[in-house]
Structure formats: C-alpha cells, structure tokens
C-alpha atoms as a PDB file:
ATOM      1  CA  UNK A   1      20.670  19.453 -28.063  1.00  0.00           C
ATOM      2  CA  UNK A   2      20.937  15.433 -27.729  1.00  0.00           C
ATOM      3  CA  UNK A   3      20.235  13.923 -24.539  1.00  0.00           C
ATOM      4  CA  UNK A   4      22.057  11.702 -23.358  1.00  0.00           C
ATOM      5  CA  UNK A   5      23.488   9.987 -20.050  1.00  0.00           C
ATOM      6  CA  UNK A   6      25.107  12.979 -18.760  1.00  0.00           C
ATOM      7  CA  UNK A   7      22.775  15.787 -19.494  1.00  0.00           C
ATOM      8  CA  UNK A   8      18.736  14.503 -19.228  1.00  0.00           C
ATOM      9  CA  UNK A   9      18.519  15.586 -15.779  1.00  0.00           C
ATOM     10  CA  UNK A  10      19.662  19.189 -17.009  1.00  0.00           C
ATOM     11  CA  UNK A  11      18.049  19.242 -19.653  1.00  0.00           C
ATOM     12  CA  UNK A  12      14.193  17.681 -17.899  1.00  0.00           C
ATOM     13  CA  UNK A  13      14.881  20.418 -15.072  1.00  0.00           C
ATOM     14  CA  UNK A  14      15.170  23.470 -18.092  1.00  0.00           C
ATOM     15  CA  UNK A  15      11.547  21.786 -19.712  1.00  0.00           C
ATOM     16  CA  UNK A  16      13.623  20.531 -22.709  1.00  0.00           C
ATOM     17  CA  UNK A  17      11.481  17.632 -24.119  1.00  0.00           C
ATOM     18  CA  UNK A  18      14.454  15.798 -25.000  1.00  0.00           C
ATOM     19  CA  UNK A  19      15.091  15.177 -21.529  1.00  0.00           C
ATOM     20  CA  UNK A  20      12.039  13.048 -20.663  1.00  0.00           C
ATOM     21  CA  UNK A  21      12.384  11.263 -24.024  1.00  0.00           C
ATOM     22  CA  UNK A  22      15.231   9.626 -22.913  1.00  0.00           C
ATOM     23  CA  UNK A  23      14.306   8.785 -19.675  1.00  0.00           C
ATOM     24  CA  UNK A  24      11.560   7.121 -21.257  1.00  0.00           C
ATOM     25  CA  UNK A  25      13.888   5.406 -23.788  1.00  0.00           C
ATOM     26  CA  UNK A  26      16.701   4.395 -21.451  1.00  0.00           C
ATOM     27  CA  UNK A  27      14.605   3.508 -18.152  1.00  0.00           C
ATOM     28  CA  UNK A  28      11.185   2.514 -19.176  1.00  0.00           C
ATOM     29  CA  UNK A  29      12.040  -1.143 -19.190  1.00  0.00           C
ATOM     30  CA  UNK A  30      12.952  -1.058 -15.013  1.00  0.00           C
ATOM     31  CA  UNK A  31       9.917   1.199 -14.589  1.00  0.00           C
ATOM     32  CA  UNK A  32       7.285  -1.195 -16.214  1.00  0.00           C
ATOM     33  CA  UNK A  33       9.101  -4.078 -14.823  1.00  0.00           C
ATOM     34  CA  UNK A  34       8.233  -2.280 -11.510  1.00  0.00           C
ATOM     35  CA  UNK A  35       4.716  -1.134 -11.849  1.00  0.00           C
ATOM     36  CA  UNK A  36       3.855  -4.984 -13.553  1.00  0.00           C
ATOM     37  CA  UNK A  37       4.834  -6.502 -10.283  1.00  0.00           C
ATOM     38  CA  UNK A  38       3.107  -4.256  -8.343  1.00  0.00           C
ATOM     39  CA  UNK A  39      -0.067  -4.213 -10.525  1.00  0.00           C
ATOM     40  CA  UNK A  40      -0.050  -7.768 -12.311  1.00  0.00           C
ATOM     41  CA  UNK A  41      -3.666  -8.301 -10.984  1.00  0.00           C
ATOM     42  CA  UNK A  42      -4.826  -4.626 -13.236  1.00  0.00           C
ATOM     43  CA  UNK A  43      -2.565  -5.096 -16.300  1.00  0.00           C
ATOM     44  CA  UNK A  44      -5.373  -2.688 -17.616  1.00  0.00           C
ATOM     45  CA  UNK A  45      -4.179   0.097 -14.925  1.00  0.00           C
ATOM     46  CA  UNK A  46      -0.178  -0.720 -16.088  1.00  0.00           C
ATOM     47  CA  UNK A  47       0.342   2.138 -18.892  1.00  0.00           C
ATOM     48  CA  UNK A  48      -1.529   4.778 -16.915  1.00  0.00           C
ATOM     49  CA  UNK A  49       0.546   3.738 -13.902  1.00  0.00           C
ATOM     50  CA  UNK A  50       3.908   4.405 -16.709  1.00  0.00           C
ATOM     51  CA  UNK A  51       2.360   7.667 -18.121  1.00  0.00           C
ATOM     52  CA  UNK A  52       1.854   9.212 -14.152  1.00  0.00           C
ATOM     53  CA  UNK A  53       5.436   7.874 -13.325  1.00  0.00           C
ATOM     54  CA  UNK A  54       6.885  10.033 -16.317  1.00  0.00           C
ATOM     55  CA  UNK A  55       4.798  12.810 -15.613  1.00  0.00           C
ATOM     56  CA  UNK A  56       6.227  12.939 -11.863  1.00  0.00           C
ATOM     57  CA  UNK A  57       9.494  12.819 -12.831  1.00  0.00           C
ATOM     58  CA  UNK A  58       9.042  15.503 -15.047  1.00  0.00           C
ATOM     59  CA  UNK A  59       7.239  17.792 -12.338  1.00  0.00           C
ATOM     60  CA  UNK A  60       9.411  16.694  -9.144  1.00  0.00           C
ATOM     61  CA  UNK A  61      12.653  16.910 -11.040  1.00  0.00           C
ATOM     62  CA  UNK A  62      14.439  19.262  -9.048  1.00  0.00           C
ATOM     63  CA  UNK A  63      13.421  16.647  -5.416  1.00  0.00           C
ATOM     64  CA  UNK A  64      16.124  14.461  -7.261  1.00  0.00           C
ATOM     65  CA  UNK A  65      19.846  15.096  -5.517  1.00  0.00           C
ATOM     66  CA  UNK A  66      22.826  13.416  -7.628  1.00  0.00           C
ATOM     67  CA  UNK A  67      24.567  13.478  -4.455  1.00  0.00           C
ATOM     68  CA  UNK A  68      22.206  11.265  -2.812  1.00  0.00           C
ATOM     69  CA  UNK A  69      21.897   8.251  -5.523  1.00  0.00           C
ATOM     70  CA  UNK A  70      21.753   7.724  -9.024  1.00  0.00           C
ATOM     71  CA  UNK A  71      18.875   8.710 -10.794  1.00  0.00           C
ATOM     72  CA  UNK A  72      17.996   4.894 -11.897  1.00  0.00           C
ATOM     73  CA  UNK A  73      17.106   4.759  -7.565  1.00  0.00           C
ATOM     74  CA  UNK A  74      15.375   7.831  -7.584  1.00  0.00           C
ATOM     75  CA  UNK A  75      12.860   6.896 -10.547  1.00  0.00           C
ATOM     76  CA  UNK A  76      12.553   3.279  -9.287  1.00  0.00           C
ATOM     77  CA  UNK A  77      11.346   4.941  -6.057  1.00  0.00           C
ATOM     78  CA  UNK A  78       8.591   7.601  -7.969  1.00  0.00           C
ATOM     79  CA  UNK A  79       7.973   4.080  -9.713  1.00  0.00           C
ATOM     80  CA  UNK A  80       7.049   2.294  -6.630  1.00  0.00           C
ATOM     81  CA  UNK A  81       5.118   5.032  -4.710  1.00  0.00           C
ATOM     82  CA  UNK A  82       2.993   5.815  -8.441  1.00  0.00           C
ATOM     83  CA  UNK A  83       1.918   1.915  -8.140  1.00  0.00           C
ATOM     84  CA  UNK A  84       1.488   1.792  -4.598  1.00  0.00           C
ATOM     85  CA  UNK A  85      -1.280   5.022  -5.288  1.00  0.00           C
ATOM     86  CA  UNK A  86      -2.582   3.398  -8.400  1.00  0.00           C
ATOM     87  CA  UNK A  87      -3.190  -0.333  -6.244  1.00  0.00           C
ATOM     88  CA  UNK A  88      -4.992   2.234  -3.909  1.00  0.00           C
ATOM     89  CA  UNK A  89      -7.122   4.244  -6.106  1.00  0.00           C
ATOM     90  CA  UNK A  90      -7.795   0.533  -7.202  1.00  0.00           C
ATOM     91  CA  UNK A  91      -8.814  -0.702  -3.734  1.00  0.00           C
ATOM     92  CA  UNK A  92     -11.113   2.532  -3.339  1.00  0.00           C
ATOM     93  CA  UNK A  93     -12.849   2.061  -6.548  1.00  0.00           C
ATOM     94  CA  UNK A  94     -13.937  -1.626  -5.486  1.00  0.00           C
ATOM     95  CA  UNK A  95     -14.803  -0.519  -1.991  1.00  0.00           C
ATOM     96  CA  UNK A  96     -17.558   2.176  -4.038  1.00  0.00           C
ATOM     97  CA  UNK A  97     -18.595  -0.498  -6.307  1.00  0.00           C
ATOM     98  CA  UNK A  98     -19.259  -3.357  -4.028  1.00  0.00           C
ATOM     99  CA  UNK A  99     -22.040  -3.569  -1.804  1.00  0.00           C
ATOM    100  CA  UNK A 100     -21.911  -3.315   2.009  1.00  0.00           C
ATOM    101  CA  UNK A 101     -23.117  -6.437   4.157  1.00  0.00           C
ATOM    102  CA  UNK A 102     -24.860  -3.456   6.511  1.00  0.00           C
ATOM    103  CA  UNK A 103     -26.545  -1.938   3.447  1.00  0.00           C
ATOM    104  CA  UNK A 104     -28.127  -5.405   2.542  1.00  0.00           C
ATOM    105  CA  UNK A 105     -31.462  -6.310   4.422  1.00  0.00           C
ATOM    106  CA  UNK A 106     -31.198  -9.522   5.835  1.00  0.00           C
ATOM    107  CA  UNK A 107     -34.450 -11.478   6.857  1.00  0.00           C
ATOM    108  CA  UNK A 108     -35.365 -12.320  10.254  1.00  0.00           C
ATOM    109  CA  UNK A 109     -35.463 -15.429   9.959  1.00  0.00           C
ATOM    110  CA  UNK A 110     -32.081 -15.398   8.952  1.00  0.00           C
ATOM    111  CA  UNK A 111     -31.165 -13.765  11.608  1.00  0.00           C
ATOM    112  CA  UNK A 112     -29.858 -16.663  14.292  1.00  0.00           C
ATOM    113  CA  UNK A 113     -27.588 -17.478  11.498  1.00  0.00           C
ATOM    114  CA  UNK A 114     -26.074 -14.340  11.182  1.00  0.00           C
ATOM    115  CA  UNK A 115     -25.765 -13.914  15.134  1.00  0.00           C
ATOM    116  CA  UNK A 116     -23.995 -17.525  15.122  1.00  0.00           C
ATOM    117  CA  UNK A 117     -21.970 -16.231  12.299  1.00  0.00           C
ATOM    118  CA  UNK A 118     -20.745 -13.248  13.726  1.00  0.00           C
ATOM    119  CA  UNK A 119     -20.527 -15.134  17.161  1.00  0.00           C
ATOM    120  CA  UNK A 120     -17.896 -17.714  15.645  1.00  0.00           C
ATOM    121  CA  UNK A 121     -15.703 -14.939  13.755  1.00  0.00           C
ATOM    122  CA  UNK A 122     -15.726 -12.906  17.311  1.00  0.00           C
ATOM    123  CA  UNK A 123     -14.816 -16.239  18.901  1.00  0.00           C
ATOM    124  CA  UNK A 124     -11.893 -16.892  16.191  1.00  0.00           C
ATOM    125  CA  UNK A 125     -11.010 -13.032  16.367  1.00  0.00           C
ATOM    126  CA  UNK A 126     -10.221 -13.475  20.336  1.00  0.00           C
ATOM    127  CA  UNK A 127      -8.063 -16.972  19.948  1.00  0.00           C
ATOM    128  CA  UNK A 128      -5.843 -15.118  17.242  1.00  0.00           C
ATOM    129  CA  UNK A 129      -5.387 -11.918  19.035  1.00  0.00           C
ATOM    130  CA  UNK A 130      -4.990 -14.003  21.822  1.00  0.00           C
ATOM    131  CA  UNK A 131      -1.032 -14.289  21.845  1.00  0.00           C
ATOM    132  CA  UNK A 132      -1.122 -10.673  22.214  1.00  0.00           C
ATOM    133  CA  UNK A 133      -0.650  -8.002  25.009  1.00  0.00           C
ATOM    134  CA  UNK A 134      -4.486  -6.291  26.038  1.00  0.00           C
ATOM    135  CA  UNK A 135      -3.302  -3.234  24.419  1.00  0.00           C
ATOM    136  CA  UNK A 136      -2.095  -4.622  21.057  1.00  0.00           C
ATOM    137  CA  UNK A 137      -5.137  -6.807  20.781  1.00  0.00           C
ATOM    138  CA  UNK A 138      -6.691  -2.939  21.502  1.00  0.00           C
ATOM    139  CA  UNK A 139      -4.576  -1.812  18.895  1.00  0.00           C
ATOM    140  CA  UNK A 140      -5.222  -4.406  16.158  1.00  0.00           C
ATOM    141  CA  UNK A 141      -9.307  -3.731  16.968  1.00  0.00           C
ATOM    142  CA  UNK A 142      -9.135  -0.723  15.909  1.00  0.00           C
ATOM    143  CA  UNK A 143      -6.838  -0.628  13.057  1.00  0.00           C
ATOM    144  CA  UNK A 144      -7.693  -3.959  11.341  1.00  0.00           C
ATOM    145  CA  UNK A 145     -11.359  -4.743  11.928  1.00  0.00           C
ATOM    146  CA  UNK A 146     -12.941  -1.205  12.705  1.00  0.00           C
ATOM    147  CA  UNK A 147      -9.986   0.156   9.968  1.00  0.00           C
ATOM    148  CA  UNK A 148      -9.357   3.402  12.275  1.00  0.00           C
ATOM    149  CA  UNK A 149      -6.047   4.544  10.934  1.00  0.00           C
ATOM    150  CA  UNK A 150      -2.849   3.214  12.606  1.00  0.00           C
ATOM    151  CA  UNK A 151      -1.772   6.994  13.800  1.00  0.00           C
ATOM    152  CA  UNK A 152      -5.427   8.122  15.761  1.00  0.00           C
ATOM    153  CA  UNK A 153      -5.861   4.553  17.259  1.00  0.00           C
ATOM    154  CA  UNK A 154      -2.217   4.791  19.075  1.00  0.00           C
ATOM    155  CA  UNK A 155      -3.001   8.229  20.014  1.00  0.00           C
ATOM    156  CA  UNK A 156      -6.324   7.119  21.583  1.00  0.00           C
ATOM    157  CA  UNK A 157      -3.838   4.585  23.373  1.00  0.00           C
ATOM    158  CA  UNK A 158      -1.557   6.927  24.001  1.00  0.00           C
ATOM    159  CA  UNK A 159       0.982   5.248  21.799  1.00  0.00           C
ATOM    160  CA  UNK A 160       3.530   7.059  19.907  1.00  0.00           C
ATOM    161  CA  UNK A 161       3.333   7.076  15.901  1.00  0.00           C
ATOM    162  CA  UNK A 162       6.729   4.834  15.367  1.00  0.00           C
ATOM    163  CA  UNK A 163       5.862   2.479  18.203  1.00  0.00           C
ATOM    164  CA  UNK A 164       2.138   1.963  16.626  1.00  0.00           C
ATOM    165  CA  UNK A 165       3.826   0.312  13.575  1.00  0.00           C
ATOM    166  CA  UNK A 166       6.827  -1.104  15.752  1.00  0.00           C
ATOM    167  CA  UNK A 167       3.755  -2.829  17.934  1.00  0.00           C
ATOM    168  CA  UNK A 168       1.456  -3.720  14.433  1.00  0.00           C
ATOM    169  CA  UNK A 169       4.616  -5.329  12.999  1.00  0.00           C
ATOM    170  CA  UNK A 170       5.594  -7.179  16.292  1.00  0.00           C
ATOM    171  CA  UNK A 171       1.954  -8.384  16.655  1.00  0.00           C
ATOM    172  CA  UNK A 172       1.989  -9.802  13.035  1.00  0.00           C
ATOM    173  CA  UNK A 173       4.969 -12.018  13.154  1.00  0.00           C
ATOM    174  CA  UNK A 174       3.714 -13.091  16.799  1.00  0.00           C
ATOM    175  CA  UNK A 175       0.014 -14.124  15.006  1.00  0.00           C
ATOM    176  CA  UNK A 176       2.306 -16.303  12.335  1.00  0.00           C
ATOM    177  CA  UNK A 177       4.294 -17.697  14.823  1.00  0.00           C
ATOM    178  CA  UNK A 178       1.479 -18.699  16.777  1.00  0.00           C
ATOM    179  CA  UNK A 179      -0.516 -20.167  13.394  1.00  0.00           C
ATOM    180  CA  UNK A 180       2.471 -21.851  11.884  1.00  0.00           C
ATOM    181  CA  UNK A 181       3.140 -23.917  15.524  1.00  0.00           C
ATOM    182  CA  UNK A 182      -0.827 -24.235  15.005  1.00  0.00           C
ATOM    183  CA  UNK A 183      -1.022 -26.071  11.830  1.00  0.00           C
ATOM    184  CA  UNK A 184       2.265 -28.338  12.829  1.00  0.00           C
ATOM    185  CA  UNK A 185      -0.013 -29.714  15.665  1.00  0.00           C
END
C-alpha cells in the first residue's frame, strides 16, 4: 500500500514502513528547520537530533489524537522537545568535560584575589537581586547560583510548584526592568 496524506498515520501505527517514509518525505523540511534553530551552535548534533525525532514518532504514534491537531503540530512538538533533550545532553557533556574552579588548586598567594573576587560578584549578586522580595531573592539563590531545582527550592519555601515559576518569571522581567532603567542612566 502507498502512503499518502490520508493514511501514514494508519499505516506508522500498524508498523508499515511506508508510513514513516513519508513522514520523512513530506515533513522533514519543518522538522530540520526546527531542530537547526534550536541547535545552530551543534550543527554536528542536527541529523542525530532528525533520526531520534523520527524514531519517536514512530514509537509514540498512538499519543497522537487527530481530534486534537493536525499531525504537522504534533511532530513539530516531538521536534521541539527531541532538541530541547539533545541542547541538554549537550550542556551535560560540557559540564563533564570542563574543569571545576573548586577542583583547581589555587595558590595562597592568590588567595586575596580570589576573596576580592568572590567579594565583588557577592556584592553585584545583592544589588541585582536587590529589586526583589527576601523570599524571591531566597528563591533565585537557590535555583540560579546553588542550581537546586526550581520544584525542591519552593518546597523548602513552602512555595507551590506553579507559583515557583510564576515568582522565577516575575523576578526576571523585574531584574530587566531594573537593568534597562540602569544603563539609560
């Protein structure tokens, strides 16, 4: 049997090899456009991004609901969340490979200028968490410079799980706002 517009889905969720075929045919284009936004800085990581997009529509086939979208949304979406993992898989990979300041010995003598150092980015740390509430500069501690994760440092708050990222987004566009009136003066 052809594939075609009407039938791939049927014929991806019976294993038919036709199916995928055409999805990679017909969509591959808006997938890769997709991925190469997402991953322009690892063009190297691009096609294995592509070949895990068409392998999870292949195995998570039968997640996609007609009645819910068209199936160009749906794979845009597997698209986006298969480039999001590969930027992190990225991101852990670099974190492995690159040294640690605390695993690198640092003379004494060298030692006031590290204090001063850290001193100074404490200092610049408090004047931009300034504009916030105690609790969101809390909040923003422990999620962006100890990197507890967003969930476990509002629980330790006692914040709920949507009002963690309400407050984290809130926080953000009050730090710009504060920094952009900053560099007009």
């Amino acid at each position: 049997m052809k594939a075609n517009e009407d039938n791939f889905v049927s014929l991806i969720r019976k294993g038919r090899e036709e199916g995928i075929l055409y999805v990679i045919e017909t969509y591959s284009g808006l997938l890769h456009a997709i991925v190469r936004k997402r991953l322009f800085m690892a063009p190297d990581r691009i096609e294995e991004c592509m070949n895990d997009i068409f392998l999870g529509i292949w195995r998570n086939i039968d997640s996609f609901d007609e009645s819910r979208g068209s199936f160009e949304g749906w794979a845009a979406g597997v698209a986006r969340l298969e480039a999001i993992d590969t930027l992190r898989k990225i991101q852990r990979e670099q974190r492995i490979q690159t040294v640690s300041m605390e695993d690198m010995e640092i003379p004494q003598e060298g030692s006031s200028v590290s204090e001063l150092a850290e001193a100074e980015l404490s200092e610049e740390t408090k004047e931009i968490l300034g504009c916030l509430s105690d609790k969101d500069q809390e909040l923003f501690r422990r999620v962006f410079l100890e990197e507890e994760e967003p969930e476990s440092a509002g629980a330790a708050l006692g914040i709920s799980r949507n009002n963690v990222y309400v407050r984290i987004f809130r926080g953000k566009e009050k730090i710009r706002k504060k920094w952009k009136e900053r560099k007009r003066a």
